[in-house]
Protein backbone atom coordinates (compact mmCIF):
# COMPACT_ATOMS: atom_id res chain seq x y z
CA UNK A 1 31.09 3.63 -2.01
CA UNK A 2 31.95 6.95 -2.47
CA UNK A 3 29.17 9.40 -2.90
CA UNK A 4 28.19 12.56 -1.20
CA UNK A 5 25.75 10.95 1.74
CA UNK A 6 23.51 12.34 4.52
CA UNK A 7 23.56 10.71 8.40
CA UNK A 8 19.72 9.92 10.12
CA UNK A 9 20.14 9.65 13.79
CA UNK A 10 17.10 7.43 14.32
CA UNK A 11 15.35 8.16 17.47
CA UNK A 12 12.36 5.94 17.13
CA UNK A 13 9.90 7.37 14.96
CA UNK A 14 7.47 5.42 12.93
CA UNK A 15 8.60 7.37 9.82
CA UNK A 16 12.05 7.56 9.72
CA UNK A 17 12.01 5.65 7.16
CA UNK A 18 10.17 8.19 5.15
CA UNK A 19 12.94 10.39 5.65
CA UNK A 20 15.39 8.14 3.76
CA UNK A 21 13.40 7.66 1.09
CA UNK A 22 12.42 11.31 0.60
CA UNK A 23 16.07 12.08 0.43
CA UNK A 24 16.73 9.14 -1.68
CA UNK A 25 14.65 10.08 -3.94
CA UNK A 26 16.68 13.43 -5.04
CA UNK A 27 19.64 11.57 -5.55
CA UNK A 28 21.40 11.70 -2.49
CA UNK A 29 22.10 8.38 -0.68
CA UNK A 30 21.96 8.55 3.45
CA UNK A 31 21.67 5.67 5.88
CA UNK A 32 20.00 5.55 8.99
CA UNK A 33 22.54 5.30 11.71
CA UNK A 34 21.87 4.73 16.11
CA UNK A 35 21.37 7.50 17.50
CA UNK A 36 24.12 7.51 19.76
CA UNK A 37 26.78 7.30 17.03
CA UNK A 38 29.59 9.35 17.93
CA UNK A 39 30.83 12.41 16.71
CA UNK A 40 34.58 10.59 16.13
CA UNK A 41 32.77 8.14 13.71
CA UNK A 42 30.71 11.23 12.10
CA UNK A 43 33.63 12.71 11.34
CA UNK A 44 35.28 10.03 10.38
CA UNK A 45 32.79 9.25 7.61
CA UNK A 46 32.37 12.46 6.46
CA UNK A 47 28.40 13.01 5.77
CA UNK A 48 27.61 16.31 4.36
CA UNK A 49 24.71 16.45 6.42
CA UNK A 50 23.29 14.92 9.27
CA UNK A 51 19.16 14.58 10.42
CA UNK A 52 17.93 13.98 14.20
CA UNK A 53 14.67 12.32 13.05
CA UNK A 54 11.88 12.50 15.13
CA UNK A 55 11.08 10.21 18.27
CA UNK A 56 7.92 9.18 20.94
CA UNK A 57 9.90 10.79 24.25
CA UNK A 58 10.35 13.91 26.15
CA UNK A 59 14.23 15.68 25.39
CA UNK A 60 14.54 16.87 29.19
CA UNK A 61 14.17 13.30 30.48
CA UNK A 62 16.94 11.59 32.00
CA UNK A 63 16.86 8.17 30.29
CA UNK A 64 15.47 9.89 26.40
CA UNK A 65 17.85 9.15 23.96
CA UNK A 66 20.42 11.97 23.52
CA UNK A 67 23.24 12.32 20.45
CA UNK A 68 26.55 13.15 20.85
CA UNK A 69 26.30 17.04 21.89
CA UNK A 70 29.68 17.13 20.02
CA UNK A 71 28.20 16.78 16.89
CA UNK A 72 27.14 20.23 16.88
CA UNK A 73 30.98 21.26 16.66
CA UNK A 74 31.95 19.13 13.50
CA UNK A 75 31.08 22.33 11.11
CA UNK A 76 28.42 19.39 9.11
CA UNK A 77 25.23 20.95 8.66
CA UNK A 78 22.49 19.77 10.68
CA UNK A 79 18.52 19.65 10.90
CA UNK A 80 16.16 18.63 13.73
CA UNK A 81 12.84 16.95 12.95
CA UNK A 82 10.06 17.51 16.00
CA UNK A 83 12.14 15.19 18.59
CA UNK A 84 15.59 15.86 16.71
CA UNK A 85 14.60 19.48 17.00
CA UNK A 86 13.61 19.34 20.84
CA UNK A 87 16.93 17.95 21.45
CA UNK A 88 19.02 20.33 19.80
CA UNK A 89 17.27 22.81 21.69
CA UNK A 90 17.79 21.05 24.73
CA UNK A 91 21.30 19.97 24.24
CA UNK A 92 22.46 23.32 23.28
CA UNK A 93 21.05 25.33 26.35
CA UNK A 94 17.71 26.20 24.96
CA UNK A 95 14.42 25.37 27.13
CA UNK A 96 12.15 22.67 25.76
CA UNK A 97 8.44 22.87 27.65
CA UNK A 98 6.84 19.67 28.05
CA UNK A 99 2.82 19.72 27.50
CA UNK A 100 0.26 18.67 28.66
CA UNK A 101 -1.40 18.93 24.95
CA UNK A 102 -0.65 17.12 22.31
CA UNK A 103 -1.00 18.74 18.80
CA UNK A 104 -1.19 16.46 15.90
CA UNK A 105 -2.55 16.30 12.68
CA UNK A 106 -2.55 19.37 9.81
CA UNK A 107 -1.68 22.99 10.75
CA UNK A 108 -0.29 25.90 9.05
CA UNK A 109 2.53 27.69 9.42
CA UNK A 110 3.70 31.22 8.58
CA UNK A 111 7.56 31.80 7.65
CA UNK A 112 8.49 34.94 9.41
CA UNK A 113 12.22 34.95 8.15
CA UNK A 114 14.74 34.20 5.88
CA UNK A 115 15.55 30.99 5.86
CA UNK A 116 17.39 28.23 2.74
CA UNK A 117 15.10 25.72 4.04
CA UNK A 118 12.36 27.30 3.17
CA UNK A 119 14.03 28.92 -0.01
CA UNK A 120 11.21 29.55 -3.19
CA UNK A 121 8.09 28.32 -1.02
CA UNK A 122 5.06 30.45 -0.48
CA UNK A 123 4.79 32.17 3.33
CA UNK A 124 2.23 30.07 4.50
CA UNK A 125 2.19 26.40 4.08
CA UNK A 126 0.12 23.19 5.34
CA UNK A 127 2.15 20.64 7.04
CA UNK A 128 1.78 17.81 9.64
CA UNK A 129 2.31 18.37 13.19
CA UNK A 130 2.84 15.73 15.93
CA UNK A 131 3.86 16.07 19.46
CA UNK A 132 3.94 17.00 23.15
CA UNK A 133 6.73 18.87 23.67
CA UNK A 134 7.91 21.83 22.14
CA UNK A 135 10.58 24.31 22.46
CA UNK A 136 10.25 27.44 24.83
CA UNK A 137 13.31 28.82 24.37
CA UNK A 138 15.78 29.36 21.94
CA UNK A 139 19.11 28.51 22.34
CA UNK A 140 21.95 31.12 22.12
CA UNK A 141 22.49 32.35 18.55
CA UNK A 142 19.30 30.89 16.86
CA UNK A 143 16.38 32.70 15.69
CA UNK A 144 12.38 31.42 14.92
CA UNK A 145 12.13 31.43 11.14
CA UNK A 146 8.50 30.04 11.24
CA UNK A 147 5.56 30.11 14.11
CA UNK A 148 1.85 28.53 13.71
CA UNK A 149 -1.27 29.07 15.96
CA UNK A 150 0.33 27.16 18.91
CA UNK A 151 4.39 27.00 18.27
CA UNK A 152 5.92 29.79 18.57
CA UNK A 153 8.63 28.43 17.01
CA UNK A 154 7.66 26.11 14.31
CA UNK A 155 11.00 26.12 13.18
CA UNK A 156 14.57 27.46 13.84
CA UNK A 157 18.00 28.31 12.54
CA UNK A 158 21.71 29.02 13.28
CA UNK A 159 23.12 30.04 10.17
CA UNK A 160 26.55 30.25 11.84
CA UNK A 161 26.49 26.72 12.45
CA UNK A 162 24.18 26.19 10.16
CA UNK A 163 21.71 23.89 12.53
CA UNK A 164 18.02 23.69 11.90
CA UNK A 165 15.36 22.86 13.46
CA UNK A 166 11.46 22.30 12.74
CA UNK A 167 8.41 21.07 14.81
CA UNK A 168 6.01 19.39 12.26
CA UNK A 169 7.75 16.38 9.60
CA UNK A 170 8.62 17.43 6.11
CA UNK A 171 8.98 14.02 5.06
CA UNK A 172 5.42 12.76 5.29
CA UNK A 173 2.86 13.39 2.26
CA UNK A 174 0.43 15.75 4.57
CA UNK A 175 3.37 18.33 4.62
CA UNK A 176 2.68 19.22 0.81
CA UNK A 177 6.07 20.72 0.29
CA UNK A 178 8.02 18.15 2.33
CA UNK A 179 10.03 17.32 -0.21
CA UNK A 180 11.13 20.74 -1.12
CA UNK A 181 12.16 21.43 2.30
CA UNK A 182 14.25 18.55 2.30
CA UNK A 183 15.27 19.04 -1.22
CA UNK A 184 16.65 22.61 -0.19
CA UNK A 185 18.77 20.91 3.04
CA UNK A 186 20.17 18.81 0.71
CA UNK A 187 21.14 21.02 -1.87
CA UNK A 188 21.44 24.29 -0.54
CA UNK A 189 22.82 23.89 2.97
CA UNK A 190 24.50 20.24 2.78
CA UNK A 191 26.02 21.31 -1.01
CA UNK A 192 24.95 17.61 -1.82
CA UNK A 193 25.90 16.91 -5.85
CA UNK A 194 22.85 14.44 -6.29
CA UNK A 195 25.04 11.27 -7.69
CA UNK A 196 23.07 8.86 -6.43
CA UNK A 197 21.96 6.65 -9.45
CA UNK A 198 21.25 3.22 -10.24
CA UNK A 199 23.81 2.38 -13.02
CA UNK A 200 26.38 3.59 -10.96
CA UNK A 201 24.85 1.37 -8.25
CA UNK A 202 25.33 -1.55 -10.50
CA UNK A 203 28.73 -0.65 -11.59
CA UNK A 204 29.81 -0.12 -8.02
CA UNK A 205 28.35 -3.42 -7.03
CA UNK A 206 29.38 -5.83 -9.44
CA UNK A 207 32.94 -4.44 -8.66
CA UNK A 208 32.74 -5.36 -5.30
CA UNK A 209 30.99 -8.92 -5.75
CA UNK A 210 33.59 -10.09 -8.03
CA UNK A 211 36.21 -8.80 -5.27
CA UNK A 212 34.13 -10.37 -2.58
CA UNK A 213 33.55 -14.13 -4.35
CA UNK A 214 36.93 -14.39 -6.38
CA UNK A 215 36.92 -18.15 -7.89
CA UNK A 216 34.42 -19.29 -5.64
CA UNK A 217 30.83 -20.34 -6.26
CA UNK A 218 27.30 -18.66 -5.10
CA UNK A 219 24.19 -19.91 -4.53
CA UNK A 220 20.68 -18.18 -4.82
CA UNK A 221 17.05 -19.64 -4.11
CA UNK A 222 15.09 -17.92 -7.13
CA UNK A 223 11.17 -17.31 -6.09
CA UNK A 224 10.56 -15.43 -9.17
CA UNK A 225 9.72 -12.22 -6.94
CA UNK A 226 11.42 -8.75 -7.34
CA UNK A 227 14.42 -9.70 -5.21
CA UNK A 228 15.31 -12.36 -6.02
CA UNK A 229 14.79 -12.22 -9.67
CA UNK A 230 17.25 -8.45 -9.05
CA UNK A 231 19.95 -10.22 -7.02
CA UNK A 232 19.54 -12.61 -9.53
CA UNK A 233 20.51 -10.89 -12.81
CA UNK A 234 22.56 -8.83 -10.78
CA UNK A 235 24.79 -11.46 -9.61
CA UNK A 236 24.70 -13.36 -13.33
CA UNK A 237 26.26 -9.74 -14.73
CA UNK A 238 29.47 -9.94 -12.20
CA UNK A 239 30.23 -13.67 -12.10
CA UNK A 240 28.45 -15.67 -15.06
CA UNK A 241 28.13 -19.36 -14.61
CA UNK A 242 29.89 -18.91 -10.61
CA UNK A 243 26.33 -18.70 -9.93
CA UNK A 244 23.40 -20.93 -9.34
CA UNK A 245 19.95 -20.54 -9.21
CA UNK A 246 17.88 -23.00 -7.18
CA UNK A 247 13.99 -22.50 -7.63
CA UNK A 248 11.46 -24.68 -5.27
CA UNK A 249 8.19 -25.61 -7.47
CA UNK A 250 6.00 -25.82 -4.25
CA UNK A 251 2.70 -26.39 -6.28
CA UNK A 252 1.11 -23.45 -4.69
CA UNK A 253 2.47 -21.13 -7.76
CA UNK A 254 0.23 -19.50 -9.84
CA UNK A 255 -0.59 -19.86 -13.20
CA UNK A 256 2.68 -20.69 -15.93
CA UNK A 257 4.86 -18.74 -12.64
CA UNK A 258 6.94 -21.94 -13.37
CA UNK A 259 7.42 -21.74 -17.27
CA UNK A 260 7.90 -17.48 -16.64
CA UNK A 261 11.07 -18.19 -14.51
CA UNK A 262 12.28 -21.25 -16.55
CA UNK A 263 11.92 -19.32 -19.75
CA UNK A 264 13.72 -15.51 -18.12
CA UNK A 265 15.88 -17.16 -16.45
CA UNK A 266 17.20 -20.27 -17.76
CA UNK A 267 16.68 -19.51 -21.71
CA UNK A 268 16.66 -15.75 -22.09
CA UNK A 269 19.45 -14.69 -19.46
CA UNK A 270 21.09 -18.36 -19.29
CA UNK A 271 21.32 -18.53 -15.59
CA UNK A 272 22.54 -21.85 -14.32
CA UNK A 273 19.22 -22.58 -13.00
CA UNK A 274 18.24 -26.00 -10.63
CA UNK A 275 14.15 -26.14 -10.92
CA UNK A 276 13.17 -28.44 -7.76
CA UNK A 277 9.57 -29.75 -9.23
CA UNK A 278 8.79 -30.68 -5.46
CA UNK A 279 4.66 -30.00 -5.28
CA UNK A 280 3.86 -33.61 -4.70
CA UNK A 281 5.52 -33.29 -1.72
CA UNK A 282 4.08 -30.15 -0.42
CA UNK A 283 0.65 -31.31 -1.24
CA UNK A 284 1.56 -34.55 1.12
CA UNK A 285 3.05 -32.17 4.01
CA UNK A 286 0.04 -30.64 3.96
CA UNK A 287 -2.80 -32.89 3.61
CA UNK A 288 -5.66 -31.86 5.85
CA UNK A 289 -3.85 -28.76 7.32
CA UNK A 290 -6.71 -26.03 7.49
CA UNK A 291 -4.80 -24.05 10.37
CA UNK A 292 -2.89 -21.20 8.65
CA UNK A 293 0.28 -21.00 10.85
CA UNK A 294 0.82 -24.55 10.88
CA UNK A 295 0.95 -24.36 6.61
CA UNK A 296 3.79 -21.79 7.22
CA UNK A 297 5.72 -23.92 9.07
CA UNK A 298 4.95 -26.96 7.27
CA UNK A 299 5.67 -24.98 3.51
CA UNK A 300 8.87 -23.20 5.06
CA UNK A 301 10.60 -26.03 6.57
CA UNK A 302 9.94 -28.70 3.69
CA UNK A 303 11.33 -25.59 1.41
CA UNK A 304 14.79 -26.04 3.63
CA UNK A 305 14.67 -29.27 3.15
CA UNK A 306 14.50 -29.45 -0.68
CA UNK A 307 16.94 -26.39 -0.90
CA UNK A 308 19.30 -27.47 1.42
CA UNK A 309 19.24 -31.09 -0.68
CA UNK A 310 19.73 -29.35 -3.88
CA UNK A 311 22.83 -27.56 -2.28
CA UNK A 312 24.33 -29.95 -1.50
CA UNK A 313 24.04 -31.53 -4.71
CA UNK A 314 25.76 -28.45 -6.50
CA UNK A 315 29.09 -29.57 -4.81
CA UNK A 316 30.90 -27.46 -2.19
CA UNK A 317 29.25 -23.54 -2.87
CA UNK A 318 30.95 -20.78 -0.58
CA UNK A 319 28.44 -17.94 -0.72
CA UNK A 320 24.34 -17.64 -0.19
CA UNK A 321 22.81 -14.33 -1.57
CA UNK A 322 19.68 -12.57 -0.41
CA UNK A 323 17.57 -10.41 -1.02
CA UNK A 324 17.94 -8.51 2.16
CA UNK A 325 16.50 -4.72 1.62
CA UNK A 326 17.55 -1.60 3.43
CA UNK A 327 14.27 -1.74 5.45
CA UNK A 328 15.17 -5.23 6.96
CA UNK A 329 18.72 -4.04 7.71
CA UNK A 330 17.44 -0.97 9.63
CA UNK A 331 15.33 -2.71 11.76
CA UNK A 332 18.34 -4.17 13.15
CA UNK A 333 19.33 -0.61 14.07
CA UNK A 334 17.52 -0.21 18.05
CA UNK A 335 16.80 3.34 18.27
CA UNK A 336 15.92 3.47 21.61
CA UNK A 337 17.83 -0.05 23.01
CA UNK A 338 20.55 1.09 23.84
CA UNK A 339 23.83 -0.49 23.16
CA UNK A 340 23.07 -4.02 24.13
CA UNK A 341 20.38 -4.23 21.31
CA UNK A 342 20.71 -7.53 19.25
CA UNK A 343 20.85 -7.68 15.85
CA UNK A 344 18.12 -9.21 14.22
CA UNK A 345 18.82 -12.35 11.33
CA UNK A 346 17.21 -11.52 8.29
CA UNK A 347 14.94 -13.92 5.88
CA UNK A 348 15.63 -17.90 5.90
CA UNK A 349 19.39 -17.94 6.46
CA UNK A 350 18.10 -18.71 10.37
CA UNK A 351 16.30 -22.08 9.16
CA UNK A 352 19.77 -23.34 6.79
CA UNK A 353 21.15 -26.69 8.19
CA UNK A 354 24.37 -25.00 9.68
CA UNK A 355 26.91 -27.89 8.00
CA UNK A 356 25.66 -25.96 5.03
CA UNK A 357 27.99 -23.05 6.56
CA UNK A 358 27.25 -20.41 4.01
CA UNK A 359 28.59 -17.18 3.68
CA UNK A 360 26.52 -14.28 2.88
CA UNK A 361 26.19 -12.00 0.52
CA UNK A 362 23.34 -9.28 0.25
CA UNK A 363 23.76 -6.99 -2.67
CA UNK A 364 20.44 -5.09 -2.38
CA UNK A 365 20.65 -4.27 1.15
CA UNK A 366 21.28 -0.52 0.72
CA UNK A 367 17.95 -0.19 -1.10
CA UNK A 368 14.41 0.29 -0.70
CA UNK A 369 12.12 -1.52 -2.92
CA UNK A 370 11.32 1.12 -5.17
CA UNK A 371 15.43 1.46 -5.62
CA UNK A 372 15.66 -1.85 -6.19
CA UNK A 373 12.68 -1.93 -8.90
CA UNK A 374 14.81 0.56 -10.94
CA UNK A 375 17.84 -1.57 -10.93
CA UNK A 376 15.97 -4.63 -12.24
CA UNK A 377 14.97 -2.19 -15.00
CA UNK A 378 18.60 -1.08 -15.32
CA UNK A 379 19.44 -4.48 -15.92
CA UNK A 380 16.62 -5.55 -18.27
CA UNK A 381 14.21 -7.91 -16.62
CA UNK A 382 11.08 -6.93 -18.13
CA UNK A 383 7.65 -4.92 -16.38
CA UNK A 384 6.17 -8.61 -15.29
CA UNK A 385 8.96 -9.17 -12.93
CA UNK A 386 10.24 -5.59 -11.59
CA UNK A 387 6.32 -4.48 -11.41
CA UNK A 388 5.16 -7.48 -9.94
CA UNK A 389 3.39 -7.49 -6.67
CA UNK A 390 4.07 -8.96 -3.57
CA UNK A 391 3.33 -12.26 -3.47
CA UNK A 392 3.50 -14.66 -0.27
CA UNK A 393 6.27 -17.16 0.60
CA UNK A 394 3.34 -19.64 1.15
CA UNK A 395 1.76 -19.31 -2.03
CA UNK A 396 -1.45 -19.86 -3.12
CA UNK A 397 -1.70 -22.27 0.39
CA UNK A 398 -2.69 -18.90 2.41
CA UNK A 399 -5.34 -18.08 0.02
CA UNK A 400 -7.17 -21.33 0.06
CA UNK A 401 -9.13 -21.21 3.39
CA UNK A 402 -9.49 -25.18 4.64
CA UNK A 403 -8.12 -27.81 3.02
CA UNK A 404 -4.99 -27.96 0.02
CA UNK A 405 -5.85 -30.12 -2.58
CA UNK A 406 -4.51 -29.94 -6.46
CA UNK A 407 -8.33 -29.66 -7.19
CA UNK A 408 -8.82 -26.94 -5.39
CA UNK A 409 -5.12 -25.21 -6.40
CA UNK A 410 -6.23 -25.36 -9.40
CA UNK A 411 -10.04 -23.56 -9.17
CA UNK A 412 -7.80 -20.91 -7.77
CA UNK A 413 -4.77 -20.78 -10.03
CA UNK A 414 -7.32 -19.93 -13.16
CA UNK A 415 -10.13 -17.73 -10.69
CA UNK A 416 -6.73 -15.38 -9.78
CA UNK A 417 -5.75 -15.61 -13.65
CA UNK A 418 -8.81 -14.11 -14.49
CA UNK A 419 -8.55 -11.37 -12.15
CA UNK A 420 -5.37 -10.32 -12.80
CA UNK A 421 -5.65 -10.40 -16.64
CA UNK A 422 -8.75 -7.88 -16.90
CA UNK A 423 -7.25 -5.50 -13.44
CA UNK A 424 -3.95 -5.66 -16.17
CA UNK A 425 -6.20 -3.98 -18.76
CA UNK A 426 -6.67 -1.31 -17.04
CA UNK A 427 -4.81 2.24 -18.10
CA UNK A 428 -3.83 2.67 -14.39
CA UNK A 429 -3.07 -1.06 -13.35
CA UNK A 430 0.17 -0.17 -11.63
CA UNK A 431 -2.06 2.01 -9.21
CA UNK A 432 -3.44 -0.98 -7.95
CA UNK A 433 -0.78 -2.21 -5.39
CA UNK A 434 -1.83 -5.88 -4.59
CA UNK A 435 -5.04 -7.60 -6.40
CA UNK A 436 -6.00 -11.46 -5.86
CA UNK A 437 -8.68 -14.34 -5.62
CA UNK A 438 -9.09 -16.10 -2.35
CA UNK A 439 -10.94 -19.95 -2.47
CA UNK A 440 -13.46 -19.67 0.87
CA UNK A 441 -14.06 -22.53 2.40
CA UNK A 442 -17.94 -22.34 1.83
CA UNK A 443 -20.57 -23.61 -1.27
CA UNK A 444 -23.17 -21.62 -2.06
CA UNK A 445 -26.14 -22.12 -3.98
CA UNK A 446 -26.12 -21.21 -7.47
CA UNK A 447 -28.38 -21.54 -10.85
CA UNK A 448 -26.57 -22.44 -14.11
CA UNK A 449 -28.95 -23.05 -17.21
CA UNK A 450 -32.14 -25.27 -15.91
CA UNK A 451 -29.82 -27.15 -13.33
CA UNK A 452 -29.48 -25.80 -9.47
CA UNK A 453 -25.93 -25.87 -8.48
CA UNK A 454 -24.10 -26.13 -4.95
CA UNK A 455 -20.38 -24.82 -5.78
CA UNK A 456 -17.67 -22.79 -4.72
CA UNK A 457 -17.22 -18.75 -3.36
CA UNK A 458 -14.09 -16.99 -4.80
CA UNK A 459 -13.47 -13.69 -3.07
CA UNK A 460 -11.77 -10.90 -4.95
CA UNK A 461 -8.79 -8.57 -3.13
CA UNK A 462 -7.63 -5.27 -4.79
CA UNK A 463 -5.83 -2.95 -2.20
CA UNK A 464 -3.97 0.35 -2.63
CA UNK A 465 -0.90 0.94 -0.59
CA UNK A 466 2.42 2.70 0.13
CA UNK A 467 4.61 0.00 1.94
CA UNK A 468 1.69 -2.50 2.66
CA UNK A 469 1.87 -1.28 7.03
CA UNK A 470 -1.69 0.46 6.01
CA UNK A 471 -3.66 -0.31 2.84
CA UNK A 472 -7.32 0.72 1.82
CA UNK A 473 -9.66 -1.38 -0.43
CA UNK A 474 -8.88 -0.53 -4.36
CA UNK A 475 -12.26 1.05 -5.87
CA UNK A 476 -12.67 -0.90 -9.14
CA UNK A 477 -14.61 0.51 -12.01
CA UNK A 478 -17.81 -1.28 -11.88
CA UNK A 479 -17.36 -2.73 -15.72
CA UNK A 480 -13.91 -4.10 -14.30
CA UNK A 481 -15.74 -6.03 -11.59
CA UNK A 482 -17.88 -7.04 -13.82
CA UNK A 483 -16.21 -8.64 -16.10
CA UNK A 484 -13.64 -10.67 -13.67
CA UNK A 485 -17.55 -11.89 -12.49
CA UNK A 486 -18.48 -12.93 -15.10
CA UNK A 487 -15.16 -14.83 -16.37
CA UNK A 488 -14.85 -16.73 -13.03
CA UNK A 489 -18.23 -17.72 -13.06
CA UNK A 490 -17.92 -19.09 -17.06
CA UNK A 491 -14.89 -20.01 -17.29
CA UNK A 492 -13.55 -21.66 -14.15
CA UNK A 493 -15.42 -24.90 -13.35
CA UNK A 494 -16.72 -25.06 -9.87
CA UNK A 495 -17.45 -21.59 -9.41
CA UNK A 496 -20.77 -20.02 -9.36
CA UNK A 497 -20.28 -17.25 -6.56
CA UNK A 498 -17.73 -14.02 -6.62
CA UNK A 499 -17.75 -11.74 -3.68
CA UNK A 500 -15.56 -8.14 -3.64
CA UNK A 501 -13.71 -7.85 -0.24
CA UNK A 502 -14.14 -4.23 1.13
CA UNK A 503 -12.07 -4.08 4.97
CA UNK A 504 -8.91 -2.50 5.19
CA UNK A 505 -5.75 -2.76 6.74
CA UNK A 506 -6.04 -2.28 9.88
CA UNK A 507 -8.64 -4.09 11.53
CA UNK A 508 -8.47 -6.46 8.21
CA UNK A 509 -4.91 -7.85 6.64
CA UNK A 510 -4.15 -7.72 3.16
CA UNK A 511 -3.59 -11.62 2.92
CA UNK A 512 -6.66 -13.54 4.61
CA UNK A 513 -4.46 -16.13 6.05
């Protein structure tokens, strides 16, 4: 594709990511490269700016990771973050002092010249600091354009070569004008035009499937999640009826998930779509199974099974499509592994009977997921399934504790109904980033009119997340709790118990299973 684009040299920091999405988000596509890429290939693809992201070792070591020093001869502008900026230093004959002290966490910093990357913030500004090492000396030609209490040199420029270089991270949320920083590399010193949009995204893509597939036929396993339902009406807009859905009824769906997906799907968008109504068989595989691993297995190789059958069915198909996101693909990027690293396989393909001998195609796997929520939008699937939450590959089986049984599926199916309908009435709903019911494996005692019952505990999970590594317990309004109480305990049969679960992530998952 050709856009204007930004390089990250990725040198093993937990938030590289960040970086790519902060610069995503003002319309600039980059990718996260290997660190060692070489300046030949740089050059070759032509970024108009490239980032040394930050990284857990010391620049003056031996066996750190290093980038090419050419790349500081290739006339592309170019800005260190805390490691990338230790290394620049390093590589370019300044002195980087390795300490003792580590300084992490908020700190201000005082801009003490004229800088673009700094260009319309105040003087003094909060942002987020982490590391040993720091640089002592400046390399010929740059100058400090920013100190704080214990860094001299908080950040650095040569505006000949236009290289920059700062200590703390822009591109976390505890550097308040992050974004701006970034936003002004971008713009100001990479001349970036900010074409990175998702309706050219589609355009671009459908081009480039129908080049890709030609006459043949592709085949896609349709969960009903925000992937799949994307690559799905992506993939219907470049090749029509060369496409075919397959979608596994496991019986551990929730409620009318089946119906949803029949009715978008099949009806509204006319999707050749294969439902596989297989929950009898699930519910057999699994028949006094309490231990949660062994479910997984059990659920994801009996979904092979059934898919691969269906395939087969369909007649000889060329292509498989994913849903493979940008955050999968850059894990197989080793920062630090050197050039031996394997790649890793992404999603089920691994577990596909290999007579099958599928070729791939990923269409999403540039994006993150909030990039790939605005396609689906582009494209028209409605708020249900571009807003929906993230849902497990094992169903509604990892939030039954014990035993599966269709009894106890459905005691769950309408308890998580319930709780989703009144968190949905809320103003701010889409705040919430993941909210469930969980069936414990426990009775308690209960009263219900004159009679003394012995029934079952539903616990209730709201969460509030960025990217689901971390998550804190959602505070619902107390009238909100109140009222998924009291419909679980009236309305679902079997119920006479509801419990709020408040752990976070970490020491407590998301999922309890």
């Amino acid at each position: 594709m050709e856009h204007d684009w930004i390089a990250i040299l990725d040198y093993g920091s937990q938030v590289t990511q960040l970086i790519a999405r902060r610069i995503r988000e003002q319309k600039v596509y980059c990718e996260i490269i290997r660190f060692d890429t070489s300046a030949e290939e740089l050059a070759r693809r032509a970024p108009k700016g490239i980032i040394l992201s930050g990284g857990p070792c010391s620049a003056p070591d031996d066996d750190s990771p290093k980038c090419d020093p050419a790349i500081f001869d290739l006339g592309i502008p170019i800005l260190g973050i805390c490691y990338g900026m230790q290394l620049i230093a390093h590589l370019m004959d300044g002195r980087v002092f390795s300490s003792s002290k580590r300084e992490y966490g908020k700190a201000m910093i005082h801009i003490t010249g004229n800088s673009l990357l700094f260009k319309g913030l105040e003087p003094d500004l909060q942002v987020w600091m982490s590391h040993g090492d720091k640089v002592e000396a400046l390399p010929s030609g740059f100058e400090a354009v920013a100190e704080s209490e214990n860094c001299p040199f908080a950040a650095m420029q040569n505006t000949e070569k236009s290289i920059y270089g700062v200590q703390f991270h822009p591109e976390v949320v505890h550097t308040p004008q992050g974004a701006e920083m970034l936003w002004n590399f971008a713009f100001h010193i990479c001349k970036c035009a900010g074409d990175w949009e998702m309706a050219k995204f589609i355009e671009e893509t459908i081009s480039r499937v129908r080049k890709q597939v030609g006459e043949d036929h592709v085949i896609l396993g349709l969960s009903g999640g925000v992937d799949s339902s994307v690559v799905a009406a992506l993939l219907h807009k470049a090749i029509g009826p060369q496409l075919h859905c397959v979608f596994v009824d496991n019986g551990l769906l929730r409620h009318r998930e089946v119906s949803d997906v029949e009715d978008l799907f099949g009806n509204a968008f006319g999707i050749d779509l294969h439902v596989a109504k297989s929950g009898d068989v699930f519910l057999d595989q699994l028949k006094d199974i309490t231990d949660p691993e062994e479910k997984r297995k059990i659920i994801g190789s009996t979904f092979i099974d059934i898919f691969a059958e269906k395939a087969e069915a369909l007649g000889p198909i060329r292509f498989l499509a994913q849903g493979t996101l940008y955050p999968d693909v850059i894990e197989s990027v080793s920062p630090i592994g050197g050039p031996s690293a394997t790649i890793k396989s992404h999603h089920n393909v691994g577990g596909l009977p290999e007579h099958l001998n599928f070729e791939l195609i990923e269409p999403l796997r540039e994006l993150f997921k909030d990039e790939v929520r605005a396609v689906g939008r582009e494209l028209g699937l409605p708020s249900y399934v571009v807003d929906r939450q993230p849902f497990p590959g094992p169903g509604l089986a990892v939030r039954i504790i014990g035993d599966i049984t269709e009894e106890r599926l459905e005691v769950l199916r309408q308890a998580d109904l319930r709780v989703r309908e009144e968190i949905m009435k809320m103003e701010n709903h889409l705040d919430v980033w993941q909210y469930f019911a969980v069936l414990l494996p426990i009775q308690s005692v209960g009263v219900m009119g004159d009679d003394r019952t012995y029934e079952n505990v539903i616990a209730v999970r709201a969460v509030h997340s960025r990217d689901g590594m971390t998550a804190d317990w959602y505070k619902l309004p107390y009238d909100v709790m109140d009222n998924i109480s009291n419909r679980i305990i009236n309305e679902v049969r079997g119920v006479n118990r509801v419990v709020y679960d408040i752990s976070s992530k970490p020491p407590a998952t998301i999922e309890w299973e």
